[in-house]
C-alpha atoms as a PDB file:
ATOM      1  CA  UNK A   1     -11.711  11.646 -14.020  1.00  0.00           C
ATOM      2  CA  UNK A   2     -13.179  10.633 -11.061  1.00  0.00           C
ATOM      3  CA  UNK A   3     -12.686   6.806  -8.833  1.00  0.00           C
ATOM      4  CA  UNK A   4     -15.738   5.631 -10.488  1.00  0.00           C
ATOM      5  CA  UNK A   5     -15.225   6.837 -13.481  1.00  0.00           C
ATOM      6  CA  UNK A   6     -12.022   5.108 -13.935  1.00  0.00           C
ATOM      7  CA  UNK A   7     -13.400   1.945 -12.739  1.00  0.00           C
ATOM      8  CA  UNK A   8     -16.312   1.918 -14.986  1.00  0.00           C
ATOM      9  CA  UNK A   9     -13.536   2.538 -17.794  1.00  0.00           C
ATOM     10  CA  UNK A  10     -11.034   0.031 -16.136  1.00  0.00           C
ATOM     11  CA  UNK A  11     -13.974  -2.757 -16.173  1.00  0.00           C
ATOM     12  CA  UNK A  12     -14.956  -1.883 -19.475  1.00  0.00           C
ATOM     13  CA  UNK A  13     -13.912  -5.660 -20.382  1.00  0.00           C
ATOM     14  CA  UNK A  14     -15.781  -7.416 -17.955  1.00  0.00           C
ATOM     15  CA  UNK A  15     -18.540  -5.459 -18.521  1.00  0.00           C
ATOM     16  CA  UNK A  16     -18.634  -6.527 -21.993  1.00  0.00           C
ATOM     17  CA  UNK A  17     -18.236  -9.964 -20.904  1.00  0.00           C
ATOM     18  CA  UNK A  18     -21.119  -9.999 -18.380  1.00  0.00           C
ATOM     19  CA  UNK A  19     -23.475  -6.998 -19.074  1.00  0.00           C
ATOM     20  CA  UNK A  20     -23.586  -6.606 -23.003  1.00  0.00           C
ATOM     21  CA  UNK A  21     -24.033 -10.934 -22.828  1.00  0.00           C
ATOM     22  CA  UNK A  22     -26.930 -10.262 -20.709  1.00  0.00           C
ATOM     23  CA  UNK A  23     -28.740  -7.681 -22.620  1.00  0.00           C
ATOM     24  CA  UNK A  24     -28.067 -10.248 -25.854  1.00  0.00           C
ATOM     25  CA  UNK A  25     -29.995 -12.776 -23.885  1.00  0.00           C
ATOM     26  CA  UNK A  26     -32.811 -10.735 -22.614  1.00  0.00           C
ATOM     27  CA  UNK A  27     -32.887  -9.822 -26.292  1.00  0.00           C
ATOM     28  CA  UNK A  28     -33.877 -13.033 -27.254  1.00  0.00           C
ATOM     29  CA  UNK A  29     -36.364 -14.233 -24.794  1.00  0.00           C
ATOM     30  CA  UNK A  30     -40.169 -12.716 -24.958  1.00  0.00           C
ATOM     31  CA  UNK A  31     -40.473 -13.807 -20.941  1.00  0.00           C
ATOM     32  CA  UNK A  32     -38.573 -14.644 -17.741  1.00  0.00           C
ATOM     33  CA  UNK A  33     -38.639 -18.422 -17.976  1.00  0.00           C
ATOM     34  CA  UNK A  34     -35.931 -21.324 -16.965  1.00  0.00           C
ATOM     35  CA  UNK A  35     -34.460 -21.166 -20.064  1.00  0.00           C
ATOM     36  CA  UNK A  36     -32.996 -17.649 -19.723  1.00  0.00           C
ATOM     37  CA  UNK A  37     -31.833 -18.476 -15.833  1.00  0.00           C
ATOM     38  CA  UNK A  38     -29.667 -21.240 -17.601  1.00  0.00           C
ATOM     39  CA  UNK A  39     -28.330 -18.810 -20.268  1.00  0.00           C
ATOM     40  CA  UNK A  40     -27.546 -16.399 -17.267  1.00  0.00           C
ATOM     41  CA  UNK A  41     -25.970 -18.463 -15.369  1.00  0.00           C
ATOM     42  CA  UNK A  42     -23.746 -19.745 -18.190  1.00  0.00           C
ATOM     43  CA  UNK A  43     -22.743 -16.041 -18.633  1.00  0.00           C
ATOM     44  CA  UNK A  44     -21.774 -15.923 -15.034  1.00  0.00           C
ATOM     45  CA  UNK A  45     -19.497 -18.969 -15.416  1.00  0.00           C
ATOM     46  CA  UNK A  46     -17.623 -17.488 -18.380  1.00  0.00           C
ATOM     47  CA  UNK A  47     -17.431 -14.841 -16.892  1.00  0.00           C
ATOM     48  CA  UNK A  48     -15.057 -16.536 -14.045  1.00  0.00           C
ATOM     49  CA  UNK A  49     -17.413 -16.005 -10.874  1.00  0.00           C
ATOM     50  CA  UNK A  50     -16.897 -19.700 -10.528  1.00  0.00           C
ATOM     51  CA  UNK A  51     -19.079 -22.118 -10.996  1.00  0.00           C
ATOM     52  CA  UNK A  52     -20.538 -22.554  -7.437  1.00  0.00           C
ATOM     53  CA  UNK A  53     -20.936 -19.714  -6.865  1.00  0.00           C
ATOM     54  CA  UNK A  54     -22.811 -18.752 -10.264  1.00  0.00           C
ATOM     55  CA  UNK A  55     -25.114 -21.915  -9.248  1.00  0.00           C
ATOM     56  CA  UNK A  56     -25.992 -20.107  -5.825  1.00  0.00           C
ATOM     57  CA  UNK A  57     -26.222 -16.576  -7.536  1.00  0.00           C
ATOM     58  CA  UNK A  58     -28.653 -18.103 -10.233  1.00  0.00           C
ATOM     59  CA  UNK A  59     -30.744 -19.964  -7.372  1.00  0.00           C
ATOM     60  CA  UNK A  60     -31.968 -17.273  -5.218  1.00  0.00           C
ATOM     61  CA  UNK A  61     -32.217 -15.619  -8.397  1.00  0.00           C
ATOM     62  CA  UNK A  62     -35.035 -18.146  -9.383  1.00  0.00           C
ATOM     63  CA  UNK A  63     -36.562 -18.020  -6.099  1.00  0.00           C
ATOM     64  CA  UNK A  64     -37.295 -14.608  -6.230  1.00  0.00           C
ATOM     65  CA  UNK A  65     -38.622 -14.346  -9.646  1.00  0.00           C
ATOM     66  CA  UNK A  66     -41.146 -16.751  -8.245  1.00  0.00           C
ATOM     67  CA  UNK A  67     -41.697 -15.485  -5.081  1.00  0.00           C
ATOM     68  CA  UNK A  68     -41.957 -11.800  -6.370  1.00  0.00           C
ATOM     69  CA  UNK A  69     -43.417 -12.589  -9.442  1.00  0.00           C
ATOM     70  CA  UNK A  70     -40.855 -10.529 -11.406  1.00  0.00           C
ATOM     71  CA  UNK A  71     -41.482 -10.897 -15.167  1.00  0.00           C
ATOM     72  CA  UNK A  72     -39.539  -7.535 -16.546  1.00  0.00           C
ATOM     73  CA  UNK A  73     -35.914  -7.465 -17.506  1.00  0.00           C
ATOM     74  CA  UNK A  74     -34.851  -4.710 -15.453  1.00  0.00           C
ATOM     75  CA  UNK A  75     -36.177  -6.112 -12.345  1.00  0.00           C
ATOM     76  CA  UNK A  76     -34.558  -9.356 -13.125  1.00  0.00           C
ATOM     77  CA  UNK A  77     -31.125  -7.123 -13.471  1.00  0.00           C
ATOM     78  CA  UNK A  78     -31.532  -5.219 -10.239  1.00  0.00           C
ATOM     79  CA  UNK A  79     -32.298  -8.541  -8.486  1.00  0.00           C
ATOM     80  CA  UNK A  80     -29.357  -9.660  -9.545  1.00  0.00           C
ATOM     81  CA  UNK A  81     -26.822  -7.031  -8.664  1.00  0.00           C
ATOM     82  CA  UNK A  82     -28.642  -7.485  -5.357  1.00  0.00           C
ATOM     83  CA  UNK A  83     -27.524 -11.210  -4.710  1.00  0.00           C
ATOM     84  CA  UNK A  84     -23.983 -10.681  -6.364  1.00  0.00           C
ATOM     85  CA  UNK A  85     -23.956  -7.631  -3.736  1.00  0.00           C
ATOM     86  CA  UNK A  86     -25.022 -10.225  -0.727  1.00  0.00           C
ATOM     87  CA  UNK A  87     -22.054 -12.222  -1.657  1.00  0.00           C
ATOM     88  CA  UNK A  88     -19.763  -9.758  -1.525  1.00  0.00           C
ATOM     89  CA  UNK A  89     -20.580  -8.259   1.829  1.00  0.00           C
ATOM     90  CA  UNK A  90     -18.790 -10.600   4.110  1.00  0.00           C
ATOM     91  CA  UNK A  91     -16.999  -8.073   6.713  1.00  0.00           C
ATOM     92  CA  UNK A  92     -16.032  -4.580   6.675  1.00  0.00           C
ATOM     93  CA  UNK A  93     -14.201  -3.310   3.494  1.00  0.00           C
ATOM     94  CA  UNK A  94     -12.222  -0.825   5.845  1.00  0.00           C
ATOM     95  CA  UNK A  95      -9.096  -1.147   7.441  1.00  0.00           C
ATOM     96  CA  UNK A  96      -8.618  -2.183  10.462  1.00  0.00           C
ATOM     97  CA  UNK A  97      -6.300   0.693  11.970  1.00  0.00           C
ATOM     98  CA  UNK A  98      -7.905   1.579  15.217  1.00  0.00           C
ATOM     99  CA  UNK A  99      -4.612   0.901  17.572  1.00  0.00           C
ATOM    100  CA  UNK A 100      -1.868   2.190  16.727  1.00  0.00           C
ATOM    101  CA  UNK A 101       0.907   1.616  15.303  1.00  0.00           C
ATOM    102  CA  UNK A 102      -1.585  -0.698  13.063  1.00  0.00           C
ATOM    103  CA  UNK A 103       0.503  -2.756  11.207  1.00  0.00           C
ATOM    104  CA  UNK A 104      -0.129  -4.028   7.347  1.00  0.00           C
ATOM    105  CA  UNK A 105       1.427  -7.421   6.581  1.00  0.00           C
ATOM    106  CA  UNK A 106       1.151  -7.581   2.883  1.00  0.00           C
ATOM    107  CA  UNK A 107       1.891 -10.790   1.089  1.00  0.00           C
ATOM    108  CA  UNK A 108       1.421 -12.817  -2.686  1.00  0.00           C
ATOM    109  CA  UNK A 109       3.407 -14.480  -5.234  1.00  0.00           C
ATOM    110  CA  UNK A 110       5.712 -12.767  -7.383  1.00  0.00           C
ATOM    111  CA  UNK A 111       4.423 -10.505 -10.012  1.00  0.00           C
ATOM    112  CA  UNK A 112       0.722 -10.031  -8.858  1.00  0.00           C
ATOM    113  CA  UNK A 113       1.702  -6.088  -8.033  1.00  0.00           C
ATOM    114  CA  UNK A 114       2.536  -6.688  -4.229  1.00  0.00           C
ATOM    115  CA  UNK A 115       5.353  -3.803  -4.340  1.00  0.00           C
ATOM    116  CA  UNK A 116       3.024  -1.529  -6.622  1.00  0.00           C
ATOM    117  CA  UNK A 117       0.132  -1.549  -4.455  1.00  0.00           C
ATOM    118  CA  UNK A 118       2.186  -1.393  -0.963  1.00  0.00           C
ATOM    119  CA  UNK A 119       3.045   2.258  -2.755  1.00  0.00           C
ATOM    120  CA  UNK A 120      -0.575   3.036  -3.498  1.00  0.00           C
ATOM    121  CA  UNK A 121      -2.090   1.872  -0.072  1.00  0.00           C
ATOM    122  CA  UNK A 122       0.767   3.867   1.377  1.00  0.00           C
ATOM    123  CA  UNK A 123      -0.071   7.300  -0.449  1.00  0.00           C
ATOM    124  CA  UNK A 124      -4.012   6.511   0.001  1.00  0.00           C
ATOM    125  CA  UNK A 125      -3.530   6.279   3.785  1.00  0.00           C
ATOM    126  CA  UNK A 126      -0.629   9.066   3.780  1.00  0.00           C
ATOM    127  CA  UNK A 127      -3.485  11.616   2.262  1.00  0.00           C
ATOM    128  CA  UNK A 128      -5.751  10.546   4.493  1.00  0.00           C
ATOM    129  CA  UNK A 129      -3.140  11.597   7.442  1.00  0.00           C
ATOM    130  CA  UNK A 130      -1.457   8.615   8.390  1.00  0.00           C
ATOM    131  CA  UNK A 131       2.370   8.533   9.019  1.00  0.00           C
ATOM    132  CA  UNK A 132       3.431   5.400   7.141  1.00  0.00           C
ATOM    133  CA  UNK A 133       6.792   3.378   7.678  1.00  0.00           C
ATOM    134  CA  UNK A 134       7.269   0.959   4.861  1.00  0.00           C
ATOM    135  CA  UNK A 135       8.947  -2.380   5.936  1.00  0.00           C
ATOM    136  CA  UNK A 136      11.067  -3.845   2.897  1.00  0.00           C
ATOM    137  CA  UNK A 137      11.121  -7.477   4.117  1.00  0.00           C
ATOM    138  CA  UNK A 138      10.862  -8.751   0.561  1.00  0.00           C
ATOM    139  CA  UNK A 139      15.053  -9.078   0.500  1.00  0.00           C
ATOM    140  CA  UNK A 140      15.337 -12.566  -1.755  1.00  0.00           C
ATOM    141  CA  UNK A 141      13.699 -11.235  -4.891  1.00  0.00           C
ATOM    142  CA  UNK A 142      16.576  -9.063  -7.142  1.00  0.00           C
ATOM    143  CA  UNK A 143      15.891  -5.482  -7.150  1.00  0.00           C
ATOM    144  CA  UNK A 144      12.751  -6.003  -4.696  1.00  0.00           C
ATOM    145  CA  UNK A 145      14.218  -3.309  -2.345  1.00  0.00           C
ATOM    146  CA  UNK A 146      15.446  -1.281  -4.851  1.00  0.00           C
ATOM    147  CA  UNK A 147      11.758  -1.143  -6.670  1.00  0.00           C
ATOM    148  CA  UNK A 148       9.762  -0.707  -3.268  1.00  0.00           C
ATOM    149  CA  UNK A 149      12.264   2.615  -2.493  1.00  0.00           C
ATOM    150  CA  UNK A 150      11.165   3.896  -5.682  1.00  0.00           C
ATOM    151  CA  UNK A 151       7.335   3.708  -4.560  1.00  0.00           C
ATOM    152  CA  UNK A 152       8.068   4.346  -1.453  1.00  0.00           C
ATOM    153  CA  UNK A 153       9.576   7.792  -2.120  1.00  0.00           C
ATOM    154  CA  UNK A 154       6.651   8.470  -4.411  1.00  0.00           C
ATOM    155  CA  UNK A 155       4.331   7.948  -1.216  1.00  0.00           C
ATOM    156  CA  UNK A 156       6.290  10.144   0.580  1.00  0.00           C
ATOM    157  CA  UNK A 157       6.691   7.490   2.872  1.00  0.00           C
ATOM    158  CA  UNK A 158       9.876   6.304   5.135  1.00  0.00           C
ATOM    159  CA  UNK A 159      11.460   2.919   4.430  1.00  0.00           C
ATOM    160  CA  UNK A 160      13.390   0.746   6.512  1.00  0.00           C
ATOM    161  CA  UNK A 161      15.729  -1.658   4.583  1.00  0.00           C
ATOM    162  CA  UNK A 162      18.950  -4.058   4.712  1.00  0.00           C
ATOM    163  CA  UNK A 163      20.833  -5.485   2.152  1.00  0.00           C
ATOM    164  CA  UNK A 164      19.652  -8.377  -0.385  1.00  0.00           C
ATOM    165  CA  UNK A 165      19.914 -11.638   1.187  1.00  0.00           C
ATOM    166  CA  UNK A 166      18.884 -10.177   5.544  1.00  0.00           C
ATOM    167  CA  UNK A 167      16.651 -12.301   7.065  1.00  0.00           C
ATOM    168  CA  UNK A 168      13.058 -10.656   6.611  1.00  0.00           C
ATOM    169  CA  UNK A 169      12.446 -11.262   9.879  1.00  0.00           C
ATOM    170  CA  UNK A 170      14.577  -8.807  11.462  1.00  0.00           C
ATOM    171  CA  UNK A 171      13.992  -6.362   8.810  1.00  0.00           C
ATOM    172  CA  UNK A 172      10.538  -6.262  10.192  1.00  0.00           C
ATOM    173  CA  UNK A 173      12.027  -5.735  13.711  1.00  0.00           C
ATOM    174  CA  UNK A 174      13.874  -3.109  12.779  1.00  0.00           C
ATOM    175  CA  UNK A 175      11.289  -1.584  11.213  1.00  0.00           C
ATOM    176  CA  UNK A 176       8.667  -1.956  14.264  1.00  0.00           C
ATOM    177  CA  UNK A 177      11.507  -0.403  16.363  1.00  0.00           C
ATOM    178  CA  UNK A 178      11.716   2.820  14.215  1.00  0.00           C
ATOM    179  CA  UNK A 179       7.850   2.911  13.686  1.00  0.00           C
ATOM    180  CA  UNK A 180       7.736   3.108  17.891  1.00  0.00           C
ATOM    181  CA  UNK A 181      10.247   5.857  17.702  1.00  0.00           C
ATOM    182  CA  UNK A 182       8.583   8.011  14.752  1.00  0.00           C
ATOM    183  CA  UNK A 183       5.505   7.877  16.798  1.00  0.00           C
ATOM    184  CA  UNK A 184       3.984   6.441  13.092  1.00  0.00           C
ATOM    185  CA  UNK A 185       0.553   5.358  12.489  1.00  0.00           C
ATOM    186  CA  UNK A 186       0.962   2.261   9.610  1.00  0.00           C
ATOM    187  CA  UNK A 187       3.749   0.061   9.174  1.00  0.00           C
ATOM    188  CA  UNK A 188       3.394  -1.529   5.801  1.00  0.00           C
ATOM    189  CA  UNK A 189       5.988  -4.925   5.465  1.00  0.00           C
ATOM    190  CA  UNK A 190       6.216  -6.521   2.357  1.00  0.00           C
ATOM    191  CA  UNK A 191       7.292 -10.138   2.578  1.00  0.00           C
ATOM    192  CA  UNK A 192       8.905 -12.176  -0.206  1.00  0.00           C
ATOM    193  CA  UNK A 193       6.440 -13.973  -2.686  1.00  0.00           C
ATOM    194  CA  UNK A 194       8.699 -17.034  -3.285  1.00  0.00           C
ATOM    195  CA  UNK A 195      11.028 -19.114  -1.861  1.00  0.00           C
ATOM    196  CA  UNK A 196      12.635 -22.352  -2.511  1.00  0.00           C
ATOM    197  CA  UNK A 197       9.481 -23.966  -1.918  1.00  0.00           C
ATOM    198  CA  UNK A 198       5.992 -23.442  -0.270  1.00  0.00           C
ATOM    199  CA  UNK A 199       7.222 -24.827   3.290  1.00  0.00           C
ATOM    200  CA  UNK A 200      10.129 -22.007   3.255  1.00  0.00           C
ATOM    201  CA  UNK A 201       8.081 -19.023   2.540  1.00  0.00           C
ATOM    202  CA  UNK A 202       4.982 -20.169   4.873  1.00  0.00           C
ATOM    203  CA  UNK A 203       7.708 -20.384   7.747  1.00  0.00           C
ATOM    204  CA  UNK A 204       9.172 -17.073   6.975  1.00  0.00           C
ATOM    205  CA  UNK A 205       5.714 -15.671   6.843  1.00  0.00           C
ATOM    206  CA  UNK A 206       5.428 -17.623  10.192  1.00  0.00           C
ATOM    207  CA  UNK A 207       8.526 -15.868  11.801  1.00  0.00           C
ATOM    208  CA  UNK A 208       7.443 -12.078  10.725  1.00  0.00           C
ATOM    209  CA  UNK A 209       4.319 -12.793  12.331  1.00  0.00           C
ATOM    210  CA  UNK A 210       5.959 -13.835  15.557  1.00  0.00           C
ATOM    211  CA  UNK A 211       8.082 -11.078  15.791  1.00  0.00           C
ATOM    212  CA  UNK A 212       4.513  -8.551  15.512  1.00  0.00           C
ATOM    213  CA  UNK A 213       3.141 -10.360  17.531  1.00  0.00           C
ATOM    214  CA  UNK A 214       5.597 -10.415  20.227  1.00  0.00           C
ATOM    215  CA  UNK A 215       6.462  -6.679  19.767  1.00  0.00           C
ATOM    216  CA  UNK A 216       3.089  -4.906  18.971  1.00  0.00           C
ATOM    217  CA  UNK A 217       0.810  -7.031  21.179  1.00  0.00           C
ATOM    218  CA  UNK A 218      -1.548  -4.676  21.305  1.00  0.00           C
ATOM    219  CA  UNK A 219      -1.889  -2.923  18.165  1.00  0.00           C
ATOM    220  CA  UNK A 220      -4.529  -3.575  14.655  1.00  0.00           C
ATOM    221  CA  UNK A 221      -3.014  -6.064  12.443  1.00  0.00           C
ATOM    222  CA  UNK A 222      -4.281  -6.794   8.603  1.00  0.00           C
ATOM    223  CA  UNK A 223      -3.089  -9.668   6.459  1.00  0.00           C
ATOM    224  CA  UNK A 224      -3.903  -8.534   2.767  1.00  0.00           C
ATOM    225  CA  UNK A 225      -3.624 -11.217  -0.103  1.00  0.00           C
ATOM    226  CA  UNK A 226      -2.520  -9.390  -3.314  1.00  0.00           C
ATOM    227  CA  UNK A 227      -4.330 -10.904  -6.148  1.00  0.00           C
ATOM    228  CA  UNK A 228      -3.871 -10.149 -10.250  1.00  0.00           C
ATOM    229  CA  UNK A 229      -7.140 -10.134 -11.827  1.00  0.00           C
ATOM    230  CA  UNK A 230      -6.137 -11.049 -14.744  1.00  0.00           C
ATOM    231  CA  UNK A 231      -5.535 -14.606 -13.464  1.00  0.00           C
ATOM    232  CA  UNK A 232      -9.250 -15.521 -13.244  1.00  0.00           C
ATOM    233  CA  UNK A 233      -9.906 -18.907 -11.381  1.00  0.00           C
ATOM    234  CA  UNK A 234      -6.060 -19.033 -10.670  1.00  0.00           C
ATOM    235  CA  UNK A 235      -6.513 -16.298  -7.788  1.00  0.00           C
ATOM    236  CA  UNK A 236      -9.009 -18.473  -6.243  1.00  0.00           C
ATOM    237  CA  UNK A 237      -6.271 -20.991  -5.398  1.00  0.00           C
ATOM    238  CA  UNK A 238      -3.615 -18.879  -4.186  1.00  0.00           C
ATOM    239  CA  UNK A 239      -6.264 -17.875  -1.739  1.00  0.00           C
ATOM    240  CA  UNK A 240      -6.396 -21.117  -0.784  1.00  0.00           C
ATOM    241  CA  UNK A 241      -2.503 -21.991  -0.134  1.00  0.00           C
ATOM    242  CA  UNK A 242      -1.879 -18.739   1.796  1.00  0.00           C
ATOM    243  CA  UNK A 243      -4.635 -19.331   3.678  1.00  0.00           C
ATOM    244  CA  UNK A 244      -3.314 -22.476   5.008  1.00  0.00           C
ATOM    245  CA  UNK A 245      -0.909 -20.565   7.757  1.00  0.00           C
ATOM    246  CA  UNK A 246      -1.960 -16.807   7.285  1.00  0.00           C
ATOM    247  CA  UNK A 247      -5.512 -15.660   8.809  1.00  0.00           C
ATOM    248  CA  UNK A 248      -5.793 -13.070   5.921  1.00  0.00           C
ATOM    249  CA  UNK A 249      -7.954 -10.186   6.446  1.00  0.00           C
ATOM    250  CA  UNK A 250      -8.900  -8.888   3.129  1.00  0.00           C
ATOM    251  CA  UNK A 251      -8.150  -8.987  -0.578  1.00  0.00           C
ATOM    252  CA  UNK A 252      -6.314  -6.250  -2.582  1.00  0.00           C
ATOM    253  CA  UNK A 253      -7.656  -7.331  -6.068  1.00  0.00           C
ATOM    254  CA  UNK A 254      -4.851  -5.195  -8.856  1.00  0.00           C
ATOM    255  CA  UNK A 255      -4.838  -5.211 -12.932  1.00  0.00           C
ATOM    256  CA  UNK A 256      -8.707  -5.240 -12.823  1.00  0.00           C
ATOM    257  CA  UNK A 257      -8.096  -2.715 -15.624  1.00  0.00           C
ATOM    258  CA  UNK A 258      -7.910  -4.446 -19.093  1.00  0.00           C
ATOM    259  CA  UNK A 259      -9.175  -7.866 -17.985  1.00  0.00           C
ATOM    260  CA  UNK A 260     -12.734  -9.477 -18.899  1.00  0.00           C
ATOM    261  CA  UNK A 261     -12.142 -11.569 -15.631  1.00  0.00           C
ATOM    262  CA  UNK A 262     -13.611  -9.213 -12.865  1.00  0.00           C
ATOM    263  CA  UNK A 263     -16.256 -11.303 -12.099  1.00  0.00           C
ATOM    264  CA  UNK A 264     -13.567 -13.518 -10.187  1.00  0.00           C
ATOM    265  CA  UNK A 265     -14.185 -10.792  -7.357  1.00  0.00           C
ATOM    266  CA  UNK A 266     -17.671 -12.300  -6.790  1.00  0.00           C
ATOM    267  CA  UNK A 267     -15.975 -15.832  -6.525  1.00  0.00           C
ATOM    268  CA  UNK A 268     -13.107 -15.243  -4.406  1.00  0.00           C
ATOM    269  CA  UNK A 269     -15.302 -13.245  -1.501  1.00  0.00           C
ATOM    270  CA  UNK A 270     -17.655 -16.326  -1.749  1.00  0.00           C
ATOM    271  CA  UNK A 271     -15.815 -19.467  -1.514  1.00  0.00           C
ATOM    272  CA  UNK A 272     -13.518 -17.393   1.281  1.00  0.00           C
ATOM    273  CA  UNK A 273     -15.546 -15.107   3.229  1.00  0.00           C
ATOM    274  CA  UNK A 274     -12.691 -12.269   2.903  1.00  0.00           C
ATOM    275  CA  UNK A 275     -13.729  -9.006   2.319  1.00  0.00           C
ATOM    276  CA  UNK A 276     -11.871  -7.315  -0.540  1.00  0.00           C
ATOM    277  CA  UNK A 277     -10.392  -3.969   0.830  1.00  0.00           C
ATOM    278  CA  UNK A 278      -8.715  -2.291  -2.122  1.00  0.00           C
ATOM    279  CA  UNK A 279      -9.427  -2.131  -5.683  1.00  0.00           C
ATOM    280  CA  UNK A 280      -6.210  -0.923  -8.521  1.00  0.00           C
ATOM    281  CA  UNK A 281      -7.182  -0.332 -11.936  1.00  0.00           C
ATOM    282  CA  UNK A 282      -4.172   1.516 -13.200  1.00  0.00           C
ATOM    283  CA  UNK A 283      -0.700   2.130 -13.219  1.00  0.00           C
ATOM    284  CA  UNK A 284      -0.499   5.663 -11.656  1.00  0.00           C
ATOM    285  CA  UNK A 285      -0.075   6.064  -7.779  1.00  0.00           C
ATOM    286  CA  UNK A 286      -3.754   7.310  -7.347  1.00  0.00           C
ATOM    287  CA  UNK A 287      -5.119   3.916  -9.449  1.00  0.00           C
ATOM    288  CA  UNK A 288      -5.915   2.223  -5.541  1.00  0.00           C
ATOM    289  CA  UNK A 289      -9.323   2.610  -3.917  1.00  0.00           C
ATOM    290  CA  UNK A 290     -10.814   1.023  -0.731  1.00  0.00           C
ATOM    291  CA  UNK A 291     -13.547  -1.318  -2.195  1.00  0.00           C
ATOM    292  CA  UNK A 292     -16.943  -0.268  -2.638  1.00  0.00           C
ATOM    293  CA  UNK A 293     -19.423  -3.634  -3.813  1.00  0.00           C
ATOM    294  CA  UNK A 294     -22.132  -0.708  -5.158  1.00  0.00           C
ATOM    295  CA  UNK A 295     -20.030   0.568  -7.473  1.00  0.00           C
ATOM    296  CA  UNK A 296     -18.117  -2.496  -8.648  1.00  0.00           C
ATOM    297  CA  UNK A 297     -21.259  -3.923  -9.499  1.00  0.00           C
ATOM    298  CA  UNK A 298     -22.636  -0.793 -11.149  1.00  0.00           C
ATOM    299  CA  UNK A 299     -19.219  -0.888 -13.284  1.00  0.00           C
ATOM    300  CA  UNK A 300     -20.174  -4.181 -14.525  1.00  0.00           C
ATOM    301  CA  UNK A 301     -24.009  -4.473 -14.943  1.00  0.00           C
END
């Protein structure tokens, strides 16, 4: 089974949620009137895109019906794939890898499948070639190591650890140190998704970044926010606290597979103007793709 194919199955949910509720409504209107924008843009909301930006989605809808006198269903579908697909292009969906050693700073709160998709980003850009050091800088959570070995060694991928309780900081150090002496491509670091309290982990995320900074001037850096799609509306405000003291880069979006809530995609991109770059929909190590808008919106409507 193919990427796409997966995904189509993976989204199978949200698809119900959003497509099958459209063709119900087109089913009961004889014409392309105000009444069916409202019942479309009600879908969109329960469908978590948000309410904002369902509003804005439903608006240029409207103006183009007029403007283009559109008056058939399938027009009025294509149109709006089209907007949804506006929304989501806001920067490349490609990593930014250029200099090298590029360096990955991954971060999220516990359980959103930070340590699962470091493993799957880490085989994607291993079979496309890359040498990849993985930086295990998550060292307050139990067993956080021990589980990011395991995916590590199923990447193929070298890790660079200390024991439970080392100040991430200098785990990262380390790490950048035997990235420059591998002559590596990628250094992934995970960072811890909880502390005592928000203050804590933004300084610690404040520190690692230093330390890259100081010792990689020169080289591609991505922040990626892990997000669980299950969460709906929920992601939207994580984006928002992380985004406080962390220029993130792009959006991994994971557990898309199984949810009705993949229309939270559309939202997120919107009120943040962060490209998503990967999409999981799976538990196996191949279940990671870089994000493609086209197809996630072919998935779904």
């Amino acid at each position: 089974m193919g990427f796409f194919e997966k995904l189509k199955k993976g989204l199978g949910k949200t698809k119900e949620s959003i497509s099958e509720k459209i063709n119900d409504v087109f089913a009961n209107f004889r014409k392309v009137d105000e009444d069916l924008l409202e019942e479309l843009e009600e879908i969109l909301i329960m469908s978590d895109i948000g309410v904002d930006t369902s509003t804005k989605i439903i608006d240029e809808l409207r103006n183009r019906i007029k403007k283009e006198k559109i008056e058939d269903e399938e027009t009025v579908k294509n149109v709006l794939r089209e907007e949804m697909a506006k929304l989501l292009d806001v920067g490349s969906n490609d990593l930014n890898l250029e200099k090298s050693p590029a360096v990955i700073l991954v971060i999220g709160v516990n359980g959103v499948g930070k340590t699962t998709s470091i493993g799957k980003i880490a085989n994607n850009l291993r079979k496309n070639g890359k040498k990849v050091v993985i930086a295990a800088a998550d060292t307050f959570r139990a067993a956080a190591v021990e589980q990011i070995e395991i995916w590590a060694q199923r990447a193929q991928c070298d890790l660079v650890k200390k024991p439970e309780g080392t100040d991430p900081a200098s785990v990262v150090f380390d790490a950048i140190q035997y990235t420059k002496q591998q002559n590596a491509d990628v250094l992934i670091c995970d960072t811890a998704g909880r502390l005592h309290n928000k203050k804590n982990l933004m300084d610690e995320l404040a520190k690692i970044n230093k330390i890259i900074n100081r010792e990689l001037p020169d080289s591609s850096k991505e922040v990626l926010l892990v997000l669980d799609g299950t969460t709906g509306q929920n992601a939207i405000s994580q984006v928002k606290v992380f985004k406080e003291t962390t220029d993130i880069t792009g959006i991994v979006l994971t557990k898309l597979d199984g949810t009705a809530k993949g229309g939270v995609v559309i939202g997120i991109v919107d009120e943040n103007k962060i490209p998503v770059k990967y999409i999981g929909i799976g538990e196996q190590i191949d279940d990671m793709e870089p994000f493609n808008s086209e197809e996630f919106l072919k998935a779904i409507i």
